[in-house]
Structures are given as C-alpha cells and as structure tokens.
C-alpha atoms as a PDB file:
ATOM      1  CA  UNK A   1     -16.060  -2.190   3.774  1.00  0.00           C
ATOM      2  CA  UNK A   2     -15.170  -0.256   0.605  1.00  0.00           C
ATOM      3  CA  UNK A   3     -16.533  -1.099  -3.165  1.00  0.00           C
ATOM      4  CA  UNK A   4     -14.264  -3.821  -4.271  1.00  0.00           C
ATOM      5  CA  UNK A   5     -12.852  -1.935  -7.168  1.00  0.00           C
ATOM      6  CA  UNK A   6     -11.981   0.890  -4.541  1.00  0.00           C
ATOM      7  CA  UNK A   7     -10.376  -1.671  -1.638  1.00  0.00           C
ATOM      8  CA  UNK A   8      -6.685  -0.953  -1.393  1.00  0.00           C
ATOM      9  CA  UNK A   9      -5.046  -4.538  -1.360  1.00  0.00           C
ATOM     10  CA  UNK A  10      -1.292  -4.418   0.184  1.00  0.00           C
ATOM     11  CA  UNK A  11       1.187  -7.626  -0.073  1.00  0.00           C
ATOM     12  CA  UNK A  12       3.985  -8.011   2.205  1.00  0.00           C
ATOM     13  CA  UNK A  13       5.871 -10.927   3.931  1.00  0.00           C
ATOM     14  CA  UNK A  14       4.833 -11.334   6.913  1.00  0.00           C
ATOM     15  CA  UNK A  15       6.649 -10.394  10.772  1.00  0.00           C
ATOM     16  CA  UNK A  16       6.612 -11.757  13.384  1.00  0.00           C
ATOM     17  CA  UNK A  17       3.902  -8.385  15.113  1.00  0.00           C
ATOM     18  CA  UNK A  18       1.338 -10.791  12.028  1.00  0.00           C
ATOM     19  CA  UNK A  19       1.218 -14.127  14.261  1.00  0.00           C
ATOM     20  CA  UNK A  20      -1.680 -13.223  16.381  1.00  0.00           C
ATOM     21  CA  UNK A  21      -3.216 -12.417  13.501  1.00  0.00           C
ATOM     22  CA  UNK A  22      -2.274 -15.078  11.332  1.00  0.00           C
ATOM     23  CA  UNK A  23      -3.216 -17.918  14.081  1.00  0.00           C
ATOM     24  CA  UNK A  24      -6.489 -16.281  14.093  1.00  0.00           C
ATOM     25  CA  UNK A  25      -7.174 -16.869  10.610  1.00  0.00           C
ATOM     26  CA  UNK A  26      -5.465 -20.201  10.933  1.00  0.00           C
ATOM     27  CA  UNK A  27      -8.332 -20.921  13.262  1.00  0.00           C
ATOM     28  CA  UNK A  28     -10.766 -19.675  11.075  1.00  0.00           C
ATOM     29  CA  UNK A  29      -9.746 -22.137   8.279  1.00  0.00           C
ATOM     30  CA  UNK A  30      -9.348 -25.368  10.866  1.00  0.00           C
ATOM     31  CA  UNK A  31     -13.376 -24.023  11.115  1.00  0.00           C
ATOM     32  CA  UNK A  32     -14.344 -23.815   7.406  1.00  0.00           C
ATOM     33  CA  UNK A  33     -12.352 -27.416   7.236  1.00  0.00           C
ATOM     34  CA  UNK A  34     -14.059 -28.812  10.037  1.00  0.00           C
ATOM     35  CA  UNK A  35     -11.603 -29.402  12.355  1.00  0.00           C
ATOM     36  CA  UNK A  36     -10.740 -26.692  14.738  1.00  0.00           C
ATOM     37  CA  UNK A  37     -10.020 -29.100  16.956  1.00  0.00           C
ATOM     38  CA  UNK A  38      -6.524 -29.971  15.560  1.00  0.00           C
ATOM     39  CA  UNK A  39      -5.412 -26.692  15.513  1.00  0.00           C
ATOM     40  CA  UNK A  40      -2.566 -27.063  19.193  1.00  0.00           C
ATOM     41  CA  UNK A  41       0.036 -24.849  17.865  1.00  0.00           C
ATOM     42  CA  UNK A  42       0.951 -22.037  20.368  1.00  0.00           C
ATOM     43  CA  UNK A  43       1.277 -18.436  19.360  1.00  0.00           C
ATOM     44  CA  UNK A  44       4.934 -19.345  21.208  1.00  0.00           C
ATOM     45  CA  UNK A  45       5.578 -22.202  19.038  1.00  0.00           C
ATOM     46  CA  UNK A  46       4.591 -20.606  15.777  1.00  0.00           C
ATOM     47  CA  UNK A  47       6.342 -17.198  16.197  1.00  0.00           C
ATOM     48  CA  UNK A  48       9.414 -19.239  17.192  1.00  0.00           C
ATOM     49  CA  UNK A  49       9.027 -21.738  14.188  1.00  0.00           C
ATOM     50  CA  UNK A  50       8.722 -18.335  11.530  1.00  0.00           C
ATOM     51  CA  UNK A  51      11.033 -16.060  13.281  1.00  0.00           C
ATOM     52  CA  UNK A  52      13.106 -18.091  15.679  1.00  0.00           C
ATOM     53  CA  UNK A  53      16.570 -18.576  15.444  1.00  0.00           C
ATOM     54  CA  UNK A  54      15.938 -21.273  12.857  1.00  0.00           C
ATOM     55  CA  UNK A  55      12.959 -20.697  11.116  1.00  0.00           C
ATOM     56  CA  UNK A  56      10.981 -22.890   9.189  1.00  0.00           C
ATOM     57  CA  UNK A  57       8.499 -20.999   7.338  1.00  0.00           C
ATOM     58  CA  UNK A  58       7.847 -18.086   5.115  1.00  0.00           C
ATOM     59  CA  UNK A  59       4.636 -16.390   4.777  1.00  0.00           C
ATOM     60  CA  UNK A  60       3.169 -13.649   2.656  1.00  0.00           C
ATOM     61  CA  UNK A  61       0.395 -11.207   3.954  1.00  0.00           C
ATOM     62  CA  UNK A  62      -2.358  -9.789   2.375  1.00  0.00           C
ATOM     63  CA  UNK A  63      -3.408  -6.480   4.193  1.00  0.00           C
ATOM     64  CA  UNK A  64      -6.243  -4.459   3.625  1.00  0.00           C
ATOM     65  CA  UNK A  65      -6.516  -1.084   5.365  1.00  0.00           C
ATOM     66  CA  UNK A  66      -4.223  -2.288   7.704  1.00  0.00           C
ATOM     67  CA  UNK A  67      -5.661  -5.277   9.005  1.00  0.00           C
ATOM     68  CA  UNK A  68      -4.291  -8.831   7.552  1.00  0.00           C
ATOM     69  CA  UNK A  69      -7.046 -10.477   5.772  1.00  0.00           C
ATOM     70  CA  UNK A  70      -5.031 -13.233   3.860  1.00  0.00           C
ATOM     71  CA  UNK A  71      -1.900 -15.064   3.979  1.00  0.00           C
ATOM     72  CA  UNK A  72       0.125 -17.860   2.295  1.00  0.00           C
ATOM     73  CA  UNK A  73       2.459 -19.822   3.872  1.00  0.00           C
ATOM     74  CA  UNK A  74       4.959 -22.241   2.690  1.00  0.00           C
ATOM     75  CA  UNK A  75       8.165 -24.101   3.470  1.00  0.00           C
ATOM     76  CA  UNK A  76      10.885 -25.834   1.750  1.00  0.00           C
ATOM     77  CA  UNK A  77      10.144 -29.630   0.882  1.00  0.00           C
ATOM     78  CA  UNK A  78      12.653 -31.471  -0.426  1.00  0.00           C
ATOM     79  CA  UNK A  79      11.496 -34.789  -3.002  1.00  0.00           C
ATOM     80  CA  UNK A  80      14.331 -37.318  -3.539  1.00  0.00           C
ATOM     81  CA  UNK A  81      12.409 -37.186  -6.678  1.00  0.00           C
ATOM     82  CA  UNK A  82      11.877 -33.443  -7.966  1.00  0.00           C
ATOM     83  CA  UNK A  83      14.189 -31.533  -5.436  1.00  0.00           C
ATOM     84  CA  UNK A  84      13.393 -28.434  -3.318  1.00  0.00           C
ATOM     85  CA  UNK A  85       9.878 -27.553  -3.554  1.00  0.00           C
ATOM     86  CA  UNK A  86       7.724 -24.881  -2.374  1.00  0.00           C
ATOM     87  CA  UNK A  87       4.753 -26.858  -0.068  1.00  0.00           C
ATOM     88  CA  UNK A  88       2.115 -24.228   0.474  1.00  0.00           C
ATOM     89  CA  UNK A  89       0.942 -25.541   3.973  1.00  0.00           C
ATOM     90  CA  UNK A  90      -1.858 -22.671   4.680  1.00  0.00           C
ATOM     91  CA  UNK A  91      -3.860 -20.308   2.306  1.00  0.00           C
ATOM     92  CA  UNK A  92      -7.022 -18.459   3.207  1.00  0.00           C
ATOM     93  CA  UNK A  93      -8.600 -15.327   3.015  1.00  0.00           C
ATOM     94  CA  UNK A  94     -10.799 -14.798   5.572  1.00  0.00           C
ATOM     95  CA  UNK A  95     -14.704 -15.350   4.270  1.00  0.00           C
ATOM     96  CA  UNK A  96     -15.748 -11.646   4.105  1.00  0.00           C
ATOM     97  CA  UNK A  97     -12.837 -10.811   1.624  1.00  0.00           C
ATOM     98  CA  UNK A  98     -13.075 -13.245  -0.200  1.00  0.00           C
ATOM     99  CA  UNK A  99     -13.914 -12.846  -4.186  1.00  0.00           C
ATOM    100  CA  UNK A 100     -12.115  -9.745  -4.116  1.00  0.00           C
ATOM    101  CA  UNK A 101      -8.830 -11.067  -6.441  1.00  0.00           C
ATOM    102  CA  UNK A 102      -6.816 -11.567  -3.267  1.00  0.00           C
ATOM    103  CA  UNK A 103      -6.320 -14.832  -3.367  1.00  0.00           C
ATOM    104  CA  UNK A 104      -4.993 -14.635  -6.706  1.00  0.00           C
ATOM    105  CA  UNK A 105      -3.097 -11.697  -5.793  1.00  0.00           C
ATOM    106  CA  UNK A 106      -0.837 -14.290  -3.278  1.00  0.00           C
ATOM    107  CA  UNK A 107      -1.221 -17.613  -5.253  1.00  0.00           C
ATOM    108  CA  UNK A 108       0.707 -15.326  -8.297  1.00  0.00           C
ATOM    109  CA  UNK A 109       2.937 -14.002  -5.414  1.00  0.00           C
ATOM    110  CA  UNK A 110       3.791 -17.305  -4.531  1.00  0.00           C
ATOM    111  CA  UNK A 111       4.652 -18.602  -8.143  1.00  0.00           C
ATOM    112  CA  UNK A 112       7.159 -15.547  -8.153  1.00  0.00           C
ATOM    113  CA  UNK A 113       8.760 -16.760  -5.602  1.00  0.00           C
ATOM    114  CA  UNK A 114       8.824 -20.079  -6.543  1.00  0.00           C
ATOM    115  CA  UNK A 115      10.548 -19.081  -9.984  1.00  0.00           C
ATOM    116  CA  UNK A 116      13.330 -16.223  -8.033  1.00  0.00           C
ATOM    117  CA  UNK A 117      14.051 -19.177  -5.639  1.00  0.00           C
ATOM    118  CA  UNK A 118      14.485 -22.006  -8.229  1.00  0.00           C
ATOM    119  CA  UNK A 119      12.190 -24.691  -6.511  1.00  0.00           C
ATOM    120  CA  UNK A 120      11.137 -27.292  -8.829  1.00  0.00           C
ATOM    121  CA  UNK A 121       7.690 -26.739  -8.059  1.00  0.00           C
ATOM    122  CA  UNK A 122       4.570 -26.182  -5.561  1.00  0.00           C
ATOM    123  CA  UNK A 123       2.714 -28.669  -3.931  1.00  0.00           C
ATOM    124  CA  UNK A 124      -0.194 -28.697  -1.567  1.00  0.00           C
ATOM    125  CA  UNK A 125      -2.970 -30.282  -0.281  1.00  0.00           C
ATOM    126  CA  UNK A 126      -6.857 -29.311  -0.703  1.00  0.00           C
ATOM    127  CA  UNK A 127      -9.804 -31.174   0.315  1.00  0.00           C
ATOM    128  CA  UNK A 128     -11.731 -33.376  -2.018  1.00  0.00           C
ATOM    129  CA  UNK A 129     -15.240 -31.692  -0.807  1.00  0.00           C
ATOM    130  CA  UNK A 130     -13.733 -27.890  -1.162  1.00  0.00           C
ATOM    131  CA  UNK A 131     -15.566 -27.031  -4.376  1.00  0.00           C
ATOM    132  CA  UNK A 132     -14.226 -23.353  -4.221  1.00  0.00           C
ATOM    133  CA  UNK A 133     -10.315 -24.431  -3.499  1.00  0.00           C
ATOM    134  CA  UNK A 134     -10.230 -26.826  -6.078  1.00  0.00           C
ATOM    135  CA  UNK A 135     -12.365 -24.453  -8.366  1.00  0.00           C
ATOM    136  CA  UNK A 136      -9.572 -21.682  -7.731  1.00  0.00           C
ATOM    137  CA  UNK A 137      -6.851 -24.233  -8.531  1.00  0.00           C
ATOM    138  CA  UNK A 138      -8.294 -25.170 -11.673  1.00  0.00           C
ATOM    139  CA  UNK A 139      -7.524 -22.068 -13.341  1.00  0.00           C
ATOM    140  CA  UNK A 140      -4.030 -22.698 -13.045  1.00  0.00           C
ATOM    141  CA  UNK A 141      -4.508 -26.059 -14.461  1.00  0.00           C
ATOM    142  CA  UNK A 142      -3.253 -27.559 -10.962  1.00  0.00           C
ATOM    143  CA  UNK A 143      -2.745 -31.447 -11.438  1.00  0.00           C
ATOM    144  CA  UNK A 144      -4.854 -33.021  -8.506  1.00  0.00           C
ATOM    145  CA  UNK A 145      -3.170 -36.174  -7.063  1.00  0.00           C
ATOM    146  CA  UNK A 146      -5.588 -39.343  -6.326  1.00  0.00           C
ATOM    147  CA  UNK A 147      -4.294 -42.695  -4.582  1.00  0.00           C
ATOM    148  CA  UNK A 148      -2.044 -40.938  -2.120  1.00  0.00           C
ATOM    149  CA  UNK A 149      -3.889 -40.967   1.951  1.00  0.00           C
ATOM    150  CA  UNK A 150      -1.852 -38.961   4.679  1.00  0.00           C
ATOM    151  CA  UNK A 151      -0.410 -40.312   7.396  1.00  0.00           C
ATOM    152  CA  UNK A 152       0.950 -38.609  10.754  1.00  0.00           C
ATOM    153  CA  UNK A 153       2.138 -39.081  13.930  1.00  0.00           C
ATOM    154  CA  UNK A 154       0.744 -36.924  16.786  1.00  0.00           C
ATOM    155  CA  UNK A 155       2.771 -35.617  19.664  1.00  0.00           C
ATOM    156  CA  UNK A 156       1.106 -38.113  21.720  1.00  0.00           C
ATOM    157  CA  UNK A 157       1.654 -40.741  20.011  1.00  0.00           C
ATOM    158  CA  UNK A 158       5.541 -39.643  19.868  1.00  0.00           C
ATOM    159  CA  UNK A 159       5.599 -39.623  23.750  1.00  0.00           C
ATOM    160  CA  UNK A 160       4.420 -42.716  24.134  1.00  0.00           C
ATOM    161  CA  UNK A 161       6.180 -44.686  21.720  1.00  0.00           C
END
C-alpha cells in the first residue's frame, strides 16, 4: 500500500455491486468479535434487505483505490422515547487500513447525515472488551450505556414457537 498521507480515501453510499464486498468484511468483524459463527445472512438476503423493493438499510463506503475497505451501516430506529434515530448496526475498517483517519472519515459522515435527516440521535452497540472501539468513541464524548443486556430471538427459535 501507499504512505498514508499519499492513500486516496473515497466515500460513497454504497450499491448494491458493494454486498459481496461488504459481507466479506462483515465476516471479518463477526472474526475480530469472536463470533463468526452468527454471521447466517445470505448475500440474497442482504442485497434484498439494502436494495430490495423495501429496503431497510443504508450504508456508506469507504474505498481506497477502488477496493472497499470500510463501511458504516445504519437504519432507522424509532424510541417511543427520543423518536427516529440513526442505529449504526456495523462499522469496521478492515485491520490493514486501519489508523489511517478512515474511520473518522465515516463516523463524521454519519453525523452529517444524522443532522440533514433530522434523527434525534445515534445509537449503537460496542463491546465492553473492545479497547480500540470504545477508545475511538471516546473522542466524541459517546455516553456508554451500563445495566441494559440484549435479548433476541433466533430464527429457530421463531419456527418452533
């Protein structure tokens, strides 16, 4: 790769020709979180879900001679308490990239768009043990939640209920 002061960092939202790439780095974060495992999503099923006739998410793509190294993608959340909201379900650049300002680069990007689309805020989730997302975070003076778990329902269990 290039010097980092001479890497030419492009930001776009993504199409529908980025899902193979994006599910790729998808998979490489489900790795660095320790859970590839989880990670059952089809290409089918997330092309349709972005780009379908009802689409559910919105990503932004950070490219870097050509190839997609980054992306952030969100959907709208609504809170019976705060309104629409951005929720920022994936961000990663991919490991070799990374400490190159493009991360910042699409967490900014994303705050934009947060402001033009009047949500009332962004949420997300990060991992108690990720040193380096919550690091990142902190320079936006992100308020970390404690005392709320997750809870889900897998496919499974929705078939056999």
């Amino acid at each position: 790769m290039t010097n980092d002061s001479m890497i030419n960092i492009h930001l776009r939202v993504a199409v529908k020709e980025d899902c193979p790439r994006l599910l790729e780095l998808v998979n490489e974060l489900a790795l660095y979180e320790k859970a590839p495992q989880e990670v059952t999503v089809t290409l089918e099923e997330f092309e349709a879900a972005g780009f379908g006739n009802s689409p559910v998410w919105k990503a932004y793509v950070a490219e870097v001679d050509g190839l997609v190294v980054g992306f952030a993608l969100y959907y709208v959340r609504f809170s019976t308490w705060k309104g629409c909201r951005m929720y920022l379900e994936d961000f990663i650049v991919t490991e070799p990239m990374r400490g190159r300002g493009i991360g910042k680069l699409l967490f900014d990007r994303l705050i934009l768009e947060a402001k033009e689309t009047g949500f009332s805020g962004i949420v997300w989730q990060v991992l108690d043990w990720n040193a380096p997302a919550l690091n990142f975070y902190a320079k936006y003076n992100a308020a970390i939640e404690a005392g709320w778990l997750n809870a889900s329902l897998s496919k499974e269990q929705l078939l056999t209920y």
